[in-house]
N, C-alpha and C. Protein backbone atom coordinates (compact mmCIF):
# COMPACT_ATOMS: atom_id res chain seq x y z
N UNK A 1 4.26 106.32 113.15
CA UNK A 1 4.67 107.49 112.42
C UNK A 1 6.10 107.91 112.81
N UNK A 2 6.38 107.84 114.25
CA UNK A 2 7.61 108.36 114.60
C UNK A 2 8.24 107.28 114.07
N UNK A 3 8.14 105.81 113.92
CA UNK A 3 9.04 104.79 113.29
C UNK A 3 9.69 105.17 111.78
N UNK A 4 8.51 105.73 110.82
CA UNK A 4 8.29 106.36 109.77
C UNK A 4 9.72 106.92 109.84
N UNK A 5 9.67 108.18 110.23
CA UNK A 5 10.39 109.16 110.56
C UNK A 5 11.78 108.61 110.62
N UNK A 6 12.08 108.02 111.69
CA UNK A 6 13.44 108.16 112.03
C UNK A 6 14.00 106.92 111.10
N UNK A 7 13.41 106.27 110.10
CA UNK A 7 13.98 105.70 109.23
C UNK A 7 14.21 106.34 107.70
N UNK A 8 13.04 107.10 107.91
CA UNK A 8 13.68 108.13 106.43
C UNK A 8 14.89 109.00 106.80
N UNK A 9 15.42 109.50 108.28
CA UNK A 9 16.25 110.29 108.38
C UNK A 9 17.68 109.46 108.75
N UNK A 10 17.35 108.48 109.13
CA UNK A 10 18.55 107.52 108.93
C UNK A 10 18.70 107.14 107.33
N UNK A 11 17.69 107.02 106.01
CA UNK A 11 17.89 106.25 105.30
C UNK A 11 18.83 107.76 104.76
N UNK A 12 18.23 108.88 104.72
CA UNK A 12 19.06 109.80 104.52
C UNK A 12 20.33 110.35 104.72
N UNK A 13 20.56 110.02 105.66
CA UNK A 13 21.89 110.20 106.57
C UNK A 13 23.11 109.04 105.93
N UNK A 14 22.47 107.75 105.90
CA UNK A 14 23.56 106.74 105.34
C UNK A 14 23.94 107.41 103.78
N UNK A 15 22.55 107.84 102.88
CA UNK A 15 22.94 107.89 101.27
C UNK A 15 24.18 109.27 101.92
N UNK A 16 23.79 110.09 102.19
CA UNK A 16 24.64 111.26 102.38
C UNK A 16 26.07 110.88 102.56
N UNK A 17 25.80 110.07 103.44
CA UNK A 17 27.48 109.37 104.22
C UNK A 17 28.53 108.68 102.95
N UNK A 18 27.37 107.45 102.61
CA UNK A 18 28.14 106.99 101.29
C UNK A 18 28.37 108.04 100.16
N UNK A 19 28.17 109.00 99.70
CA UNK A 19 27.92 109.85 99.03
C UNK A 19 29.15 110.36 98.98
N UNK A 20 29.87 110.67 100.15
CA UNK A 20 30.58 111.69 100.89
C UNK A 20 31.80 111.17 100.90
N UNK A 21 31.60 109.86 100.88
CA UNK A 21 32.94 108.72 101.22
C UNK A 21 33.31 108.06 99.50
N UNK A 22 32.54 108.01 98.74
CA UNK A 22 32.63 107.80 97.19
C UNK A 22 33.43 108.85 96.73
N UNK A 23 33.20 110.59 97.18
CA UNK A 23 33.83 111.80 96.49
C UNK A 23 34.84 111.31 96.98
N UNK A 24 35.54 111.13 98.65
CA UNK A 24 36.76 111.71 98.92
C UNK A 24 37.66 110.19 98.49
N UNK A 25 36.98 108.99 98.20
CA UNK A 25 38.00 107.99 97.21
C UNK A 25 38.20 108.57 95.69
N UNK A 26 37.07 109.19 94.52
CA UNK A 26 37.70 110.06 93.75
C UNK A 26 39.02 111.17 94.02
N UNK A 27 38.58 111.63 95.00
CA UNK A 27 39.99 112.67 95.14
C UNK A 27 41.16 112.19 95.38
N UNK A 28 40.80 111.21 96.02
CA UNK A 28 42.17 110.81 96.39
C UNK A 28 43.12 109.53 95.29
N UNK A 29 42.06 109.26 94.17
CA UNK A 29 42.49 108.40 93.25
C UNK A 29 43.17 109.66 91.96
N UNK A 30 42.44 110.84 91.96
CA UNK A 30 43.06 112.02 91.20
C UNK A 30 44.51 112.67 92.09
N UNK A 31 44.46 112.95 93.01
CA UNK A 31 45.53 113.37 93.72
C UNK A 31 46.96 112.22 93.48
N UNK A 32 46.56 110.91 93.74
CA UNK A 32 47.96 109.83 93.02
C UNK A 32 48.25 109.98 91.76
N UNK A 33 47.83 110.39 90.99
CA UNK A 33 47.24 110.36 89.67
C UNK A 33 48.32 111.60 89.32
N UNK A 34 47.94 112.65 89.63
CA UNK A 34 48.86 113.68 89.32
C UNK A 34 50.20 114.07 90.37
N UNK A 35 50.48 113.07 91.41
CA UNK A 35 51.45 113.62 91.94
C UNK A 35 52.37 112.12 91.23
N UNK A 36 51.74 112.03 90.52
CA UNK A 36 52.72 110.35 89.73
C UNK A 36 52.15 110.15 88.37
N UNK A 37 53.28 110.89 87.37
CA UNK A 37 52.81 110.91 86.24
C UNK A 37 53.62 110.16 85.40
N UNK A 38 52.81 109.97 84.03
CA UNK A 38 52.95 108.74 83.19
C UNK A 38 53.63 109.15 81.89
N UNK A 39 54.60 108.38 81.43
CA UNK A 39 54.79 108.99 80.01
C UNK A 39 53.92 107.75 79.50
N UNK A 40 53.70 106.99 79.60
CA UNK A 40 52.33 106.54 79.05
C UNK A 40 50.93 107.77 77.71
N UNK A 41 51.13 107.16 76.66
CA UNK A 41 50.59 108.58 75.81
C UNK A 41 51.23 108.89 74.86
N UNK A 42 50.16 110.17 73.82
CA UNK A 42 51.08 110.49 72.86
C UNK A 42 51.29 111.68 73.28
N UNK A 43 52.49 112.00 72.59
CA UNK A 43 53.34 113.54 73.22
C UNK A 43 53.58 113.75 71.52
N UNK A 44 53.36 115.64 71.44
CA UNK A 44 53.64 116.21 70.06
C UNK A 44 54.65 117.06 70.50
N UNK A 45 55.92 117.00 69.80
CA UNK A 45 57.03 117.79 69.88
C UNK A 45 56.61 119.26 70.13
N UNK A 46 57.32 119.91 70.88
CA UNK A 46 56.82 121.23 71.21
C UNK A 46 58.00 122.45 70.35
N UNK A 47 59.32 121.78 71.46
CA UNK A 47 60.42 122.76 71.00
C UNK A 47 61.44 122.25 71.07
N UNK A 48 62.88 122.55 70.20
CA UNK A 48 64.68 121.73 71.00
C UNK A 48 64.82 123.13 71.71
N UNK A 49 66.17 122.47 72.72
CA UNK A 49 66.72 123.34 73.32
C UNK A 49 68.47 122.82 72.95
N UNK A 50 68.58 123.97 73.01
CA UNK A 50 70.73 123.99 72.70
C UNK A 50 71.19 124.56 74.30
N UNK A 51 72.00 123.76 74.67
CA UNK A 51 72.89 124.09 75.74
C UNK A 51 74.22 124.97 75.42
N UNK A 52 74.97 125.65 76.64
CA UNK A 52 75.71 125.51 76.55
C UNK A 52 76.78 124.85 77.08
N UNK A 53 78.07 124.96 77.08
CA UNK A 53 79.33 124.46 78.22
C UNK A 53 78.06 124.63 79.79
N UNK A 54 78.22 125.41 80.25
CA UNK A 54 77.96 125.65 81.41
C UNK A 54 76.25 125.22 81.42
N UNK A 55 75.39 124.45 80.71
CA UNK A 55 74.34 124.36 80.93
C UNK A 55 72.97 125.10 80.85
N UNK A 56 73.25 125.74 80.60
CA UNK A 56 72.39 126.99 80.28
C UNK A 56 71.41 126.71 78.99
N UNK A 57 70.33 127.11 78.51
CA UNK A 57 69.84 127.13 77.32
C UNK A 57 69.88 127.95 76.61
N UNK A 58 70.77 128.45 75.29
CA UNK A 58 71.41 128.61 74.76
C UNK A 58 70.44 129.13 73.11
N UNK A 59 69.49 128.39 72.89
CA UNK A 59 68.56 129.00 71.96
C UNK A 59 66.97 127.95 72.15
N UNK A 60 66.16 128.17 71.41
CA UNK A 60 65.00 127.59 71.46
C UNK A 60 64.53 127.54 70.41
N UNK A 61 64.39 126.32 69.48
CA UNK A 61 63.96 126.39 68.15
C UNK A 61 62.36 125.54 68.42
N UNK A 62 61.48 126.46 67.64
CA UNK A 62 60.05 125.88 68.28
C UNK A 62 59.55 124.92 66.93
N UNK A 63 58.86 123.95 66.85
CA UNK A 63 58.08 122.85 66.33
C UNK A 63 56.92 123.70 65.49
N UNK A 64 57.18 123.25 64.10
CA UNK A 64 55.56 123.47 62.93
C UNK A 64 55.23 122.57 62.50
N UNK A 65 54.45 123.28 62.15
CA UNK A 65 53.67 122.41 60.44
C UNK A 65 54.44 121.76 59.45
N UNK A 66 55.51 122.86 59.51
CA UNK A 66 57.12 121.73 58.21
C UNK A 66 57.56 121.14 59.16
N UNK A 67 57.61 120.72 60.17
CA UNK A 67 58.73 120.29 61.46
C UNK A 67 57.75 119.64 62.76
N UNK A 68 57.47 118.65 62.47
CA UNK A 68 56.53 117.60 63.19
C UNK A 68 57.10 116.40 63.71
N UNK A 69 56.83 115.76 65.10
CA UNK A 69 57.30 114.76 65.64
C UNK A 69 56.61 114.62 66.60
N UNK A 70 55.70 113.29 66.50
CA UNK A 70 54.91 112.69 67.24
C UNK A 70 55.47 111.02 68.00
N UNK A 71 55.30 111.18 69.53
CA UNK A 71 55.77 110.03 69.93
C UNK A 71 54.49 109.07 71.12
N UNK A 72 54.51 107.99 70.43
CA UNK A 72 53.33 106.86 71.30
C UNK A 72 54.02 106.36 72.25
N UNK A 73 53.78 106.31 73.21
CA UNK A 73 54.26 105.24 74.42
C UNK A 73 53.22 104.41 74.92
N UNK A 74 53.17 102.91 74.83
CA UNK A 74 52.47 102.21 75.73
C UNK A 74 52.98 101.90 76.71
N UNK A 75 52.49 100.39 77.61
CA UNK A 75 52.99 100.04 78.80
C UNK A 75 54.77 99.95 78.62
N UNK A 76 54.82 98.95 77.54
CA UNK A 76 56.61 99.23 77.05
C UNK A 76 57.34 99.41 76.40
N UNK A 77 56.52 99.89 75.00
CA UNK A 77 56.74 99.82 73.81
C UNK A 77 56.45 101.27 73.24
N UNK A 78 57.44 101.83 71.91
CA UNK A 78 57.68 102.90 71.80
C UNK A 78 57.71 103.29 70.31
N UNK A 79 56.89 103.74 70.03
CA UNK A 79 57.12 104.57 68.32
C UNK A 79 57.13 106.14 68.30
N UNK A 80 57.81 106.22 67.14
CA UNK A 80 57.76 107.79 67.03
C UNK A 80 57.90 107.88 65.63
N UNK A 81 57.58 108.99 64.85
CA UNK A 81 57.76 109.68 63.83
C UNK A 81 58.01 110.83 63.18
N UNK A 82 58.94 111.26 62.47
CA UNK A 82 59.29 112.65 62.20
C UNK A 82 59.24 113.08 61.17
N UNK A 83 58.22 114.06 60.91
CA UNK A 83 58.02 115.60 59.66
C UNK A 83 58.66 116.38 59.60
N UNK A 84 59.12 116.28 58.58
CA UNK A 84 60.16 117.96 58.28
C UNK A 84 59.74 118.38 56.72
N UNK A 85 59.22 119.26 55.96
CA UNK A 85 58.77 119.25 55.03
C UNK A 85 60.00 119.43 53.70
N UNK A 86 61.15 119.98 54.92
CA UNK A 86 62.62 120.47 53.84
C UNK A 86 63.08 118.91 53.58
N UNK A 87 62.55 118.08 53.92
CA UNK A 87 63.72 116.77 54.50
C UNK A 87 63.22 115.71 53.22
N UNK A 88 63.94 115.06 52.81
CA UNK A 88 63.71 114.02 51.74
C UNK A 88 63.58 113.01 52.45
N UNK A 89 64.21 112.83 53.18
CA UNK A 89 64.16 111.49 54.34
C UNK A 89 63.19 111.24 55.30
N UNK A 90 62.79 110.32 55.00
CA UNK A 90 61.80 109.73 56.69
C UNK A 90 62.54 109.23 57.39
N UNK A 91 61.77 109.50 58.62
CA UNK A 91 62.18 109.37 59.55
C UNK A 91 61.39 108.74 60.77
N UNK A 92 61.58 107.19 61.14
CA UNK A 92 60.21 106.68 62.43
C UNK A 92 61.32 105.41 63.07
N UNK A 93 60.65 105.16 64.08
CA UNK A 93 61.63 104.44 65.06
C UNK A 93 60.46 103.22 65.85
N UNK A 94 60.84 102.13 66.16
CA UNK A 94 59.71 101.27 66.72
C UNK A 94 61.36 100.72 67.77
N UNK A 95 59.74 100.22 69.15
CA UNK A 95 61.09 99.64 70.09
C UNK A 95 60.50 99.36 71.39
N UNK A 96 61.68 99.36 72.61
CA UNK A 96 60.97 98.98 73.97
C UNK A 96 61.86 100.28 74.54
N UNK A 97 61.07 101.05 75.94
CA UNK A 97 61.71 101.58 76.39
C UNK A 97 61.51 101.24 77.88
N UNK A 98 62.43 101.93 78.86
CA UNK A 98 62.63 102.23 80.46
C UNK A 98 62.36 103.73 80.74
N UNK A 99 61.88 103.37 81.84
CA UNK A 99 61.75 105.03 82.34
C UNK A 99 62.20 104.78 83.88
N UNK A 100 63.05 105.85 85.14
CA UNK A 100 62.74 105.74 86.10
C UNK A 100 62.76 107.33 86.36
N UNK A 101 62.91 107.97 87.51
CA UNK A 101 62.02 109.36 87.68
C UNK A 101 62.98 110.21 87.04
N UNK A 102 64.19 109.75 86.73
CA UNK A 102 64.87 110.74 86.29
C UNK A 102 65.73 110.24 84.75
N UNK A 103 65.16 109.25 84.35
CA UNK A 103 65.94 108.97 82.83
C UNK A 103 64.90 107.79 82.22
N UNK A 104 65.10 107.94 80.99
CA UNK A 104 64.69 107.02 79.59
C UNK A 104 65.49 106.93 78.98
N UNK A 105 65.52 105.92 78.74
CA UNK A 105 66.13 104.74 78.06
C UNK A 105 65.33 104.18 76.54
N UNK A 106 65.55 104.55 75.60
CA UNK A 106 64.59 103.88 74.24
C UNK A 106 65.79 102.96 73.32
N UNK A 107 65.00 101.89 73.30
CA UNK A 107 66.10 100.95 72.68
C UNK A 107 65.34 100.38 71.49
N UNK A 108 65.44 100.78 70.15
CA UNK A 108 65.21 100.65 68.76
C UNK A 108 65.70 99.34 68.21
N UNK A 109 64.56 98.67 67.66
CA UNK A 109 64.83 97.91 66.74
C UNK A 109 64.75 97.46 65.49
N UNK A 110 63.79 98.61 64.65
CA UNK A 110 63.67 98.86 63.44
C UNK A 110 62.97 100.44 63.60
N UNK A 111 62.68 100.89 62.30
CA UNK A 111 62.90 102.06 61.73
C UNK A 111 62.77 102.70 60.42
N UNK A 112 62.79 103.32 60.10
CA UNK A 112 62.84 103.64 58.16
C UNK A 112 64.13 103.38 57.92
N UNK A 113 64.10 103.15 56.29
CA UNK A 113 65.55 102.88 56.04
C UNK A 113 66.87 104.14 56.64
N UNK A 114 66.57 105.08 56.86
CA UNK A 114 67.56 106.44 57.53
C UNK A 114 68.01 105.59 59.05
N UNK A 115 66.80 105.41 59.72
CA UNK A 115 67.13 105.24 61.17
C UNK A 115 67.30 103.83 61.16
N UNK A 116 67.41 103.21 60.67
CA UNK A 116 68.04 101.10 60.79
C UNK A 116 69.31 101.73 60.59
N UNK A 117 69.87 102.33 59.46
CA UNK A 117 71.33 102.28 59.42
C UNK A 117 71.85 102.75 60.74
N UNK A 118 70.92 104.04 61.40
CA UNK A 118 71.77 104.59 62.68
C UNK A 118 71.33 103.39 63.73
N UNK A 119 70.67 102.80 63.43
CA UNK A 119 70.36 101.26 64.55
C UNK A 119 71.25 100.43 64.42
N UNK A 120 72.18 99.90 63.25
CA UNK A 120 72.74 98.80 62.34
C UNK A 120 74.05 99.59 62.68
N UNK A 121 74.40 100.82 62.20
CA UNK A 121 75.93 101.08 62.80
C UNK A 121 76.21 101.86 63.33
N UNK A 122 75.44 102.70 63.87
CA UNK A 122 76.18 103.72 65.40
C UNK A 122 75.74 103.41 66.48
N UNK A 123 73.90 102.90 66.77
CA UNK A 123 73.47 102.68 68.30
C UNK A 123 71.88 102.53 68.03
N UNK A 124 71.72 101.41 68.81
CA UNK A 124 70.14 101.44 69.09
C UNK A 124 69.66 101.48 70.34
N UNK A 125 70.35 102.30 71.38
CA UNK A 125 69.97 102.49 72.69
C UNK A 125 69.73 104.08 72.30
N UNK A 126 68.85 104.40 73.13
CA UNK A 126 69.09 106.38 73.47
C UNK A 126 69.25 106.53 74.84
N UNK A 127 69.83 107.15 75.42
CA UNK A 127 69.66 106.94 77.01
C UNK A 127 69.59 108.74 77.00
N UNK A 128 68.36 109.10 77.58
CA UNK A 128 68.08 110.27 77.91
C UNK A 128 68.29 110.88 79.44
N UNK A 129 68.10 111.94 79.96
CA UNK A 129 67.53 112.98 81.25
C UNK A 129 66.30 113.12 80.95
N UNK A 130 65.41 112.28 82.24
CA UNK A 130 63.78 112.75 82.01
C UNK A 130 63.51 113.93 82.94
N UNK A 131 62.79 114.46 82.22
CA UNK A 131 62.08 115.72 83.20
C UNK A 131 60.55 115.44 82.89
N UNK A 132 59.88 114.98 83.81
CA UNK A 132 57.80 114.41 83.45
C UNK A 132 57.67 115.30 84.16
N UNK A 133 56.16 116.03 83.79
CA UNK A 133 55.14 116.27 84.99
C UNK A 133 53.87 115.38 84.23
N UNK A 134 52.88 116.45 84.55
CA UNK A 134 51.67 115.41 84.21
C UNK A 134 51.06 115.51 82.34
N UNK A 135 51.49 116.78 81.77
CA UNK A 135 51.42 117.16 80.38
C UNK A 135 52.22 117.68 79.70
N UNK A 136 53.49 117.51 80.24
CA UNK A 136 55.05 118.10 79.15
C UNK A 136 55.61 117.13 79.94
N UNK A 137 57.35 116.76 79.08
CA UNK A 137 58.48 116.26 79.34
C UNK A 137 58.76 116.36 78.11
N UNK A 138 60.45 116.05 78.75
CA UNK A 138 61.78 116.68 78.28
C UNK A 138 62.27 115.55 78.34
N UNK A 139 63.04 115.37 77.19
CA UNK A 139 64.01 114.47 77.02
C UNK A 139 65.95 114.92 76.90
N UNK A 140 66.78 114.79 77.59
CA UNK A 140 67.36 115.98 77.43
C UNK A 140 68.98 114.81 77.13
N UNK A 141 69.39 115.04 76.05
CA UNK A 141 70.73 114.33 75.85
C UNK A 141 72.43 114.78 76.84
N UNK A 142 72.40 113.64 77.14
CA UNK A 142 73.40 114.71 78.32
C UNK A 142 75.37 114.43 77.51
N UNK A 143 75.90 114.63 77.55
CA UNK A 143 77.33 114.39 76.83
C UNK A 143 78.52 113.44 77.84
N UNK A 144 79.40 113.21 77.15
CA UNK A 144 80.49 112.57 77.85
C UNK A 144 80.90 112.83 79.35
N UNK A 145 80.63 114.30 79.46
CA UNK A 145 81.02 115.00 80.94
C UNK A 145 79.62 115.17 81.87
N UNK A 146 78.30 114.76 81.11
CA UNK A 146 77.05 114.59 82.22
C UNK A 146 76.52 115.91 82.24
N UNK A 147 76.93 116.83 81.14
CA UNK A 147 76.66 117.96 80.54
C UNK A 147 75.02 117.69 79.99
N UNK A 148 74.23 118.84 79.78
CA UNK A 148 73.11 118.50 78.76
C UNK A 148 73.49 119.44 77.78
N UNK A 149 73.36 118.67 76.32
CA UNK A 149 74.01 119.23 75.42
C UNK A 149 72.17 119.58 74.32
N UNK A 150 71.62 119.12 74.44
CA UNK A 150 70.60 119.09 73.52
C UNK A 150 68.99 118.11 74.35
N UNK A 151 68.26 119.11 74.02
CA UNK A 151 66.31 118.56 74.63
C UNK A 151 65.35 118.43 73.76
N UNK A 152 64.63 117.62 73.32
CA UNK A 152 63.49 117.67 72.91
C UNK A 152 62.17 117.71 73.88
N UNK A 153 61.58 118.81 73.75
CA UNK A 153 60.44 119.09 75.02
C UNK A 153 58.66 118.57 73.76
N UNK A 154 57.85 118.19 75.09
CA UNK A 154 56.91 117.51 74.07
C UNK A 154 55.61 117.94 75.63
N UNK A 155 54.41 117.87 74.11
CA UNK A 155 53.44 117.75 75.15
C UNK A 155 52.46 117.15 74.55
N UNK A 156 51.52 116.65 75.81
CA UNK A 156 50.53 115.33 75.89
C UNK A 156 49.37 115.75 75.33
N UNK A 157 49.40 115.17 73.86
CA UNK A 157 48.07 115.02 73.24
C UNK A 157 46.94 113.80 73.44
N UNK A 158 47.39 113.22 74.02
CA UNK A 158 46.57 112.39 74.26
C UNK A 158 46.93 111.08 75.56
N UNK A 159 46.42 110.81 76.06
CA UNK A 159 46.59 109.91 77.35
C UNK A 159 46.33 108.71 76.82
């Protein structure tokens, strides 16, 4: 009987243990998780921001229903698309991008007929200022002098 015993309270003791040691590998697979975030996902345009000279933000024009822009990111590859209900023109972009903690890079290689021409004769690189956390980023265009002149801020609809 005492054999009984001290094997149900050992068999108890181990489930408890493993139990205990399973949570604190979850936590600690959530804790990397959010202190290292992904633009991996779709992000729905939120708001622009206008700078000024001195950096500052300058106005805040916020994102509707006439004024939509949704962007996919996979492992390296990049689409986006843009609603404007005033706008005759479409507007979508396909491509590969870079990210490192502080810039993106989206490099376009087709597009609707609007955005091939700006691919075909002004540029098919974008080189941004990233600002990530774990459910917004900012994409922020910086100017000749390393100024930020203009942001598109977005948030994570989906992972």
């Amino acid at each position: 009987m005492k054999t009984l015993i001290i094997l149900l309270l050992l068999s108890i003791f181990t489930f408890f243990s493993c139990k205990q040691e399973a949570t604190d590998k979850t936590d600690q697979i959530e804790e990397v998780t959010e202190m290292d975030p992904s633009i991996k996902g779709v992000w729905e345009l939120v708001s622009f921001y206008n700078y000024d000279e001195e950096g500052n933000v300058t106005d805040t024009l916020m994102a509707n229903e006439t004024n939509k822009q949704v962007k996919i990111y996979t492992e390296t590859r990049i689409m986006w698309s843009r609603f404007n209900i005033s706008d005759t023109i479409d507007w979508f972009g396909y491509g590969a991008y870079e990210t490192t903690d502080t810039s993106l890079v989206e490099t376009l290689e087709y597009g609707s007929k609007s955005m091939n021409r700006v691919i075909e004769e002004e540029q098919n690189v974008f080189d941004f200022k990233l600002v990530l956390s774990k459910d917004t980023y900012s994409q922020i265009t910086i100017d000749e002098d390393g100024d930020p002149f203009f942001a598109e801020n977005y948030r994570r609809i989906e992972r």
